[in-house]
N, C-alpha and C. Protein backbone atom coordinates (compact mmCIF):
# COMPACT_ATOMS: atom_id res chain seq x y z
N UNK A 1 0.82 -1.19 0.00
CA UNK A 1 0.00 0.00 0.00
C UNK A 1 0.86 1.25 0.00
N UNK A 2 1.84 1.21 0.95
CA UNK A 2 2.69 2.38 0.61
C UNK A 2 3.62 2.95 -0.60
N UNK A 3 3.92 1.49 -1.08
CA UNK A 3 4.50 1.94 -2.51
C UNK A 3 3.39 2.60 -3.48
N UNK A 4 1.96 1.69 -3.29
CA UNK A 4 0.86 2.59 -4.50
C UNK A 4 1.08 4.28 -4.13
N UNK A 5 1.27 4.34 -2.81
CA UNK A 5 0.92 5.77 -2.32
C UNK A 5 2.06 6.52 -2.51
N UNK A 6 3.27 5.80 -2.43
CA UNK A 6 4.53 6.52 -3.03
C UNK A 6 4.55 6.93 -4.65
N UNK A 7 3.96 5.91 -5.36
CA UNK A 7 3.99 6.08 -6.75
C UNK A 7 3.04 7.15 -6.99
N UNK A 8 1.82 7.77 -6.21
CA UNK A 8 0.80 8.13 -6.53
C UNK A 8 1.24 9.80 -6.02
N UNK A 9 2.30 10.15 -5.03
CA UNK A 9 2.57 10.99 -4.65
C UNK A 9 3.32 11.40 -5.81
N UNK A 10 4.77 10.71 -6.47
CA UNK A 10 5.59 10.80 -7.02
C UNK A 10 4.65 11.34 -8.59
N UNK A 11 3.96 10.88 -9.00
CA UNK A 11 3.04 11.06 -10.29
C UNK A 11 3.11 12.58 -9.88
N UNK A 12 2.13 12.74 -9.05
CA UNK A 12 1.17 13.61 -8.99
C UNK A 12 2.39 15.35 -8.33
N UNK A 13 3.48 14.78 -7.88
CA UNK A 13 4.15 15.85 -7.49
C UNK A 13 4.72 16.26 -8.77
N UNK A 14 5.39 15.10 -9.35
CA UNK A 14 5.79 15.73 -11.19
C UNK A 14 4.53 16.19 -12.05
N UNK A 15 3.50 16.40 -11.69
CA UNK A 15 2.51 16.87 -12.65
C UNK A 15 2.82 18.24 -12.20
N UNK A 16 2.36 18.50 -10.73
CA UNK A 16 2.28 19.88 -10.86
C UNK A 16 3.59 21.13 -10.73
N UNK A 17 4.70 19.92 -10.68
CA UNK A 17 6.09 20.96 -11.26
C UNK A 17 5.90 21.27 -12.80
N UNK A 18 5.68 20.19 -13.67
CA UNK A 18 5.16 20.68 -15.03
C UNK A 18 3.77 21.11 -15.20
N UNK A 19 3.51 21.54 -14.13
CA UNK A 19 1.96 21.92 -14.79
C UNK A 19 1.58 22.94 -15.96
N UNK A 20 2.26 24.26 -15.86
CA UNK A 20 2.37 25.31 -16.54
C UNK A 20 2.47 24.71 -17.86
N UNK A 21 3.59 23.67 -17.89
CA UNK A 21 3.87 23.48 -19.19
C UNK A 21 2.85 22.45 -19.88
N UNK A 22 2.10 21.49 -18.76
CA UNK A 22 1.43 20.26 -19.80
C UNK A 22 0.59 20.46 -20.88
N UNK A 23 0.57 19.93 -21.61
CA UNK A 23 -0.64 20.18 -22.82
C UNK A 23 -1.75 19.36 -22.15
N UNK A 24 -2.43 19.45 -23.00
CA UNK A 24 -3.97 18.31 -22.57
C UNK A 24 -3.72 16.85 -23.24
N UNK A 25 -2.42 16.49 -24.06
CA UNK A 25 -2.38 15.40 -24.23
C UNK A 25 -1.28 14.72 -23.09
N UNK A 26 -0.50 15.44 -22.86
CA UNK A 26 0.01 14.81 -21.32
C UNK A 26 -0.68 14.86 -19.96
N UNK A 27 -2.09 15.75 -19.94
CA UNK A 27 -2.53 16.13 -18.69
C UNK A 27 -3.58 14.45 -18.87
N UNK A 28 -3.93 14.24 -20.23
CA UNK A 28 -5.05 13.02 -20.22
C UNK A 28 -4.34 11.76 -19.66
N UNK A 29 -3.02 11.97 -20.12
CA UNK A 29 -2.06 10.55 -19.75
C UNK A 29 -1.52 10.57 -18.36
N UNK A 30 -2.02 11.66 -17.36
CA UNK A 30 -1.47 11.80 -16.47
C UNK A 30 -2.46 11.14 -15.87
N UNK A 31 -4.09 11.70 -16.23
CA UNK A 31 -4.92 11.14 -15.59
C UNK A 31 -4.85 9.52 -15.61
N UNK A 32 -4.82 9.43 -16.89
CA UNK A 32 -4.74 7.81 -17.19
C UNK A 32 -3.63 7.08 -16.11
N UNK A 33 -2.76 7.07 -16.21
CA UNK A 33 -2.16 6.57 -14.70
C UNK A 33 -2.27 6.89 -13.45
N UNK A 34 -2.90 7.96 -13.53
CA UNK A 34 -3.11 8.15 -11.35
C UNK A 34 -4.23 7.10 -11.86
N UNK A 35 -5.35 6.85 -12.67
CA UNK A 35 -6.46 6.14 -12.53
C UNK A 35 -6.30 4.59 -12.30
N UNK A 36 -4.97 4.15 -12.94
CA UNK A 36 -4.34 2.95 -13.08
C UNK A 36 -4.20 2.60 -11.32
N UNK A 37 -3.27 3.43 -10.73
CA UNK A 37 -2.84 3.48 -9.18
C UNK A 37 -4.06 3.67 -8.39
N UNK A 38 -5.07 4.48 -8.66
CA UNK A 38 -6.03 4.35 -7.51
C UNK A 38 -6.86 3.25 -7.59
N UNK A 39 -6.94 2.71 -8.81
CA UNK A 39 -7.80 1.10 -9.14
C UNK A 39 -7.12 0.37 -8.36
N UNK A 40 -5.56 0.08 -8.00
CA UNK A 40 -5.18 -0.85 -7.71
C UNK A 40 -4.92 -0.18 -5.57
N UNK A 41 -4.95 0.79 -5.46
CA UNK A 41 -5.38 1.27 -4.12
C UNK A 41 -6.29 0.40 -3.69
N UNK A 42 -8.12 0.94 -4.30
CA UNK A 42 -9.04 0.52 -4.06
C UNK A 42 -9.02 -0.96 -4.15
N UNK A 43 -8.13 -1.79 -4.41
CA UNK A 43 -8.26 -3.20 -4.96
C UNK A 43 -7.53 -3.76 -3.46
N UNK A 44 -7.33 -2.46 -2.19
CA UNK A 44 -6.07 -3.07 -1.25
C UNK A 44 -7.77 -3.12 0.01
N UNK A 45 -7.40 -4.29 1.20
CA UNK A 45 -8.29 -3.81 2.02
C UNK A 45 -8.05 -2.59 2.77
N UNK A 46 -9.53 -1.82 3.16
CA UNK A 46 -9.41 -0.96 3.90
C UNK A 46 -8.73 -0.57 5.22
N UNK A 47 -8.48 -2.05 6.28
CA UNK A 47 -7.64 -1.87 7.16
C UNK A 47 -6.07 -1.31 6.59
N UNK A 48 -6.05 -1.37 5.43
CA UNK A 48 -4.46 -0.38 5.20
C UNK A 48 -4.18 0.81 4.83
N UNK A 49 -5.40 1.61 4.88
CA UNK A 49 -5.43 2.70 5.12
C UNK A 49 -5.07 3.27 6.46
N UNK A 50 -5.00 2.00 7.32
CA UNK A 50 -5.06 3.00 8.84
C UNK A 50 -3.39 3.22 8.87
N UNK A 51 -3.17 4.64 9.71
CA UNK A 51 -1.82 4.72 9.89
C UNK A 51 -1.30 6.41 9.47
N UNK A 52 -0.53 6.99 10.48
CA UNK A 52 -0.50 8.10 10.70
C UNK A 52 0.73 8.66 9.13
N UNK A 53 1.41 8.03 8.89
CA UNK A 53 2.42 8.16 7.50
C UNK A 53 1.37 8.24 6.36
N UNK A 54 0.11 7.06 6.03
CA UNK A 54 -0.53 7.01 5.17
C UNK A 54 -1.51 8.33 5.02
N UNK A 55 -1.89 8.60 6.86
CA UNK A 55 -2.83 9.69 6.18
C UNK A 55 -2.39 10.60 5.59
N UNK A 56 -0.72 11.03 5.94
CA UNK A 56 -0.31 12.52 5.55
C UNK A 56 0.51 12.58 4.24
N UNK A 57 0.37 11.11 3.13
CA UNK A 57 0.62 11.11 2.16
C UNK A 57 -0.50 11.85 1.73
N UNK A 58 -1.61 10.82 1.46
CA UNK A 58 -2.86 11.16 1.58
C UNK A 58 -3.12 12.89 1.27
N UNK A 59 -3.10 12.81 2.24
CA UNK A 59 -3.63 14.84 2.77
C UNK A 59 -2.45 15.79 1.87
N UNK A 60 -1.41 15.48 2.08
CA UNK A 60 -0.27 16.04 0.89
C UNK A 60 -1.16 15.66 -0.72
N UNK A 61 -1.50 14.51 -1.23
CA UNK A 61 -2.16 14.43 -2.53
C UNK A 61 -3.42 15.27 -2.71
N UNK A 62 -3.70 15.28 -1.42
CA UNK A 62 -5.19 16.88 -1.78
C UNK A 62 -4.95 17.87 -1.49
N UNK A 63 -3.45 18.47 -1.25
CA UNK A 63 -3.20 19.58 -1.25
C UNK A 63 -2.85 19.97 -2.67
N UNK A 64 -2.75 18.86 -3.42
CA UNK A 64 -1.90 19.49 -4.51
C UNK A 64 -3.60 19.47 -5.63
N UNK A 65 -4.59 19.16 -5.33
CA UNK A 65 -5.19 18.85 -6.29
C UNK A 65 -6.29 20.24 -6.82
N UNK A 66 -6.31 21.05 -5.81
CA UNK A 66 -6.58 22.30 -6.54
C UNK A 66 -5.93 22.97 -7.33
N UNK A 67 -4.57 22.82 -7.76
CA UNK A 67 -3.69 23.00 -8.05
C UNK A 67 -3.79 22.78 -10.09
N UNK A 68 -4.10 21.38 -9.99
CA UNK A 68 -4.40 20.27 -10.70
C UNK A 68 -5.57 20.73 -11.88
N UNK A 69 -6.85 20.91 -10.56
CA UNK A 69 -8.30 21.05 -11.12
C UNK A 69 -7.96 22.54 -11.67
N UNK A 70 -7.36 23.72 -11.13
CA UNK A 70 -7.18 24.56 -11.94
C UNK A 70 -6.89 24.93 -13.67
N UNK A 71 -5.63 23.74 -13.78
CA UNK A 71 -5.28 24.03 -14.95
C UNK A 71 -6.11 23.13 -15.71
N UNK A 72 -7.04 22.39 -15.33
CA UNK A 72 -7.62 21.23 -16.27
C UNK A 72 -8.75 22.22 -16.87
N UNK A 73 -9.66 23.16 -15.61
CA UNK A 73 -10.30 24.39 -16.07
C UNK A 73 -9.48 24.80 -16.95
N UNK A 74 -8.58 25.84 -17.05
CA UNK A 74 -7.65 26.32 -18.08
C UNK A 74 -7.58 25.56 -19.38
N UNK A 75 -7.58 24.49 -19.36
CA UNK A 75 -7.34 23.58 -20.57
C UNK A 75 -8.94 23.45 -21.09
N UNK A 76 -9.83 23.20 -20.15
CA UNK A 76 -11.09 23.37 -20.53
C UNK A 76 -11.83 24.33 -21.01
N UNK A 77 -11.19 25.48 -20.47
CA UNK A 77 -11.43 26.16 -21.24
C UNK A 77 -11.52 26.97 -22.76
N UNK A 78 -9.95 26.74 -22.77
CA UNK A 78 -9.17 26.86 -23.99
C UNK A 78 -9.93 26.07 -24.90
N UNK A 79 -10.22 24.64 -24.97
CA UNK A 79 -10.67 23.82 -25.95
C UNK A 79 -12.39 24.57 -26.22
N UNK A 80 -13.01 25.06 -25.06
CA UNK A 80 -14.42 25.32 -25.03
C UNK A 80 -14.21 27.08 -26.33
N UNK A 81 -13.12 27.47 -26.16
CA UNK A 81 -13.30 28.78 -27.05
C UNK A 81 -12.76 28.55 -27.90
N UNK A 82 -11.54 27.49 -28.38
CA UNK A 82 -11.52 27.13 -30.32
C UNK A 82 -12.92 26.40 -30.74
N UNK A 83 -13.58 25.65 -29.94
CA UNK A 83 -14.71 24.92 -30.23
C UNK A 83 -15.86 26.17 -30.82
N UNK A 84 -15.59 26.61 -29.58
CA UNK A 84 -16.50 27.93 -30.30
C UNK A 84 -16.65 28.82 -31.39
N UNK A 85 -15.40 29.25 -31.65
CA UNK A 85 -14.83 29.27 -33.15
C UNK A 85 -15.23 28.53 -34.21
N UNK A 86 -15.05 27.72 -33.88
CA UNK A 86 -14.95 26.63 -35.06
C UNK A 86 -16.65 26.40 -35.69
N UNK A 87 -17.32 26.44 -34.52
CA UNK A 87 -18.77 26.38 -34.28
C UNK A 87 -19.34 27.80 -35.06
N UNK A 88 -18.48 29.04 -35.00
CA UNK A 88 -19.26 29.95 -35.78
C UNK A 88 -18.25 30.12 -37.00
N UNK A 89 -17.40 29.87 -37.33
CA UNK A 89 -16.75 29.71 -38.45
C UNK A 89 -17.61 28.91 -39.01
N UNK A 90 -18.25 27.83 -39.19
CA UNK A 90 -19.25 26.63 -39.82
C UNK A 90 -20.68 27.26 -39.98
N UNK A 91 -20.85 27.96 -39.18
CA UNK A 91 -22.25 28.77 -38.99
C UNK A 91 -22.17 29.38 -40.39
N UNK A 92 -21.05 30.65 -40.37
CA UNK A 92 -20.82 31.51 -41.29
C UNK A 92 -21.02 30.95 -42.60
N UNK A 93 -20.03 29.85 -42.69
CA UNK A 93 -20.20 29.09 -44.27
C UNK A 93 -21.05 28.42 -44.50
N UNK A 94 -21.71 27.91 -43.77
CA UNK A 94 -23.38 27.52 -44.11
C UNK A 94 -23.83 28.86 -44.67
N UNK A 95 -24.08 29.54 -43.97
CA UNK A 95 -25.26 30.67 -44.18
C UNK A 95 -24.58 31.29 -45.96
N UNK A 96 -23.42 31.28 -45.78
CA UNK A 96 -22.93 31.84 -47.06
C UNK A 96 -23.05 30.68 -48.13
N UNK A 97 -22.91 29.72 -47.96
CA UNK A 97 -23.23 28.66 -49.19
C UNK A 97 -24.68 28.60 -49.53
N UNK A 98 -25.46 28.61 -48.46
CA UNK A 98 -27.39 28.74 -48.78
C UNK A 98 -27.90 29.94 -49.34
N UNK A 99 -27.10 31.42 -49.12
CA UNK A 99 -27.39 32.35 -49.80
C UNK A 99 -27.47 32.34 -51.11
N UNK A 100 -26.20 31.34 -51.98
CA UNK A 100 -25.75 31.40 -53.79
C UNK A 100 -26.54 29.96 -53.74
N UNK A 101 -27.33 29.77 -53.91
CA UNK A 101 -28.33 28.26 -54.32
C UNK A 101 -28.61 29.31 -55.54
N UNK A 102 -28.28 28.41 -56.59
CA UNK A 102 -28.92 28.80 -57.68
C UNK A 102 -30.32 28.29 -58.14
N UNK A 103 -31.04 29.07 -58.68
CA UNK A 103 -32.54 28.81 -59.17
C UNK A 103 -32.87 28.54 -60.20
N UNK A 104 -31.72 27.96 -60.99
CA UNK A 104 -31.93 27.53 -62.08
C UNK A 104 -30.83 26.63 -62.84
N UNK A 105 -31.06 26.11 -63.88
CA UNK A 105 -29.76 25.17 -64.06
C UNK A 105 -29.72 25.11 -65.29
N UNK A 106 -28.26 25.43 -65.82
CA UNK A 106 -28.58 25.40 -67.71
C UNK A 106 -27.66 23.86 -68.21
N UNK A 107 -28.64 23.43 -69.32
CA UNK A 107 -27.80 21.96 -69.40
C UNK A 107 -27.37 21.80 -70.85
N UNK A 108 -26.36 21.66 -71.52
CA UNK A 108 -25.82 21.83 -72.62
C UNK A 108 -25.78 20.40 -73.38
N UNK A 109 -26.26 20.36 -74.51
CA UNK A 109 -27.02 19.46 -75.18
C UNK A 109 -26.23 19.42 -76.26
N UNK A 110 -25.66 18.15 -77.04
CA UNK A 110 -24.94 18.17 -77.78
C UNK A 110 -25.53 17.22 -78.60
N UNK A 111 -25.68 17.50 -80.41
CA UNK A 111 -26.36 16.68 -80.97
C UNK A 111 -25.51 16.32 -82.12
C-alpha cells in the first residue's frame, strides 16, 4: 500500500512541477495513470489505510489537487473557445453557401 501511495505521490508531485507546461495530451495521460494506481489502491483492504504516514501522504495528494483542477479548467477552457470558433466559423459558411443556391440550371445538349 505504501509503494501505490509513493507512486501516486511521485506522479502527482511531477505533474504539478510541469503543470504550466502540460498540454492536454500529457494532462489526459497523467490522468490515465493516477487512474491505473487508484484502481489498484481501491483493490487493497481498507484496514491499510489505517496509519498516521498514510494519512499525511494522503492529505499532501489533496493539497496538490486544486492545483491540478485549476489548470484542467484552463485547458477546458481553452478547448471550449476554439470549439467555439470553429462552431461559428461553420455557422458563417453555411449561411454563405445557402445564400448562392442557384434557381436555375442550364444543361448543354450536344447533338
Amino acid at each position: 500500500m505504501d509503494e501505490l501511495l509513493d507512486q501516486l505521490l511521485a506522479l502527482t508531485e511531477n505533474a504539478v512541477d510541469h503543470l504550466d507546461r502540460m498540454t492536454f495530451q500529457e494532462l489526459a495521460e497523467w490522468v490515465q495513470a493516477r487512474e491505473e494506481i487508484i484502481a489498484q489502491i481501491r483493490r487493497q483492504p481498507a484496514e491499510q489505510f489505517r496509519g498516521e504516514e498514510r494519512r499525511r501522504k494522503v492529505e499532501q495528494l489533496l493539497s496538490q489537487s486544486p492545483a491540478l483542477v485549476a489548470r484542467m479548467e484552463e485547458l477546458r477552457a481553452e478547448a471550449a473557445l476554439h470549439l467555439n470558433k470553429v462552431g461559428k466559423a461553420r455557422m458563417q459558411k453555411d449561411v454563405y453557401d445557402s445564400a448562392y443556391t442557384p434557381d436555375s440550371f442550364f444543361i448543354d445538349k450536344r447533338k
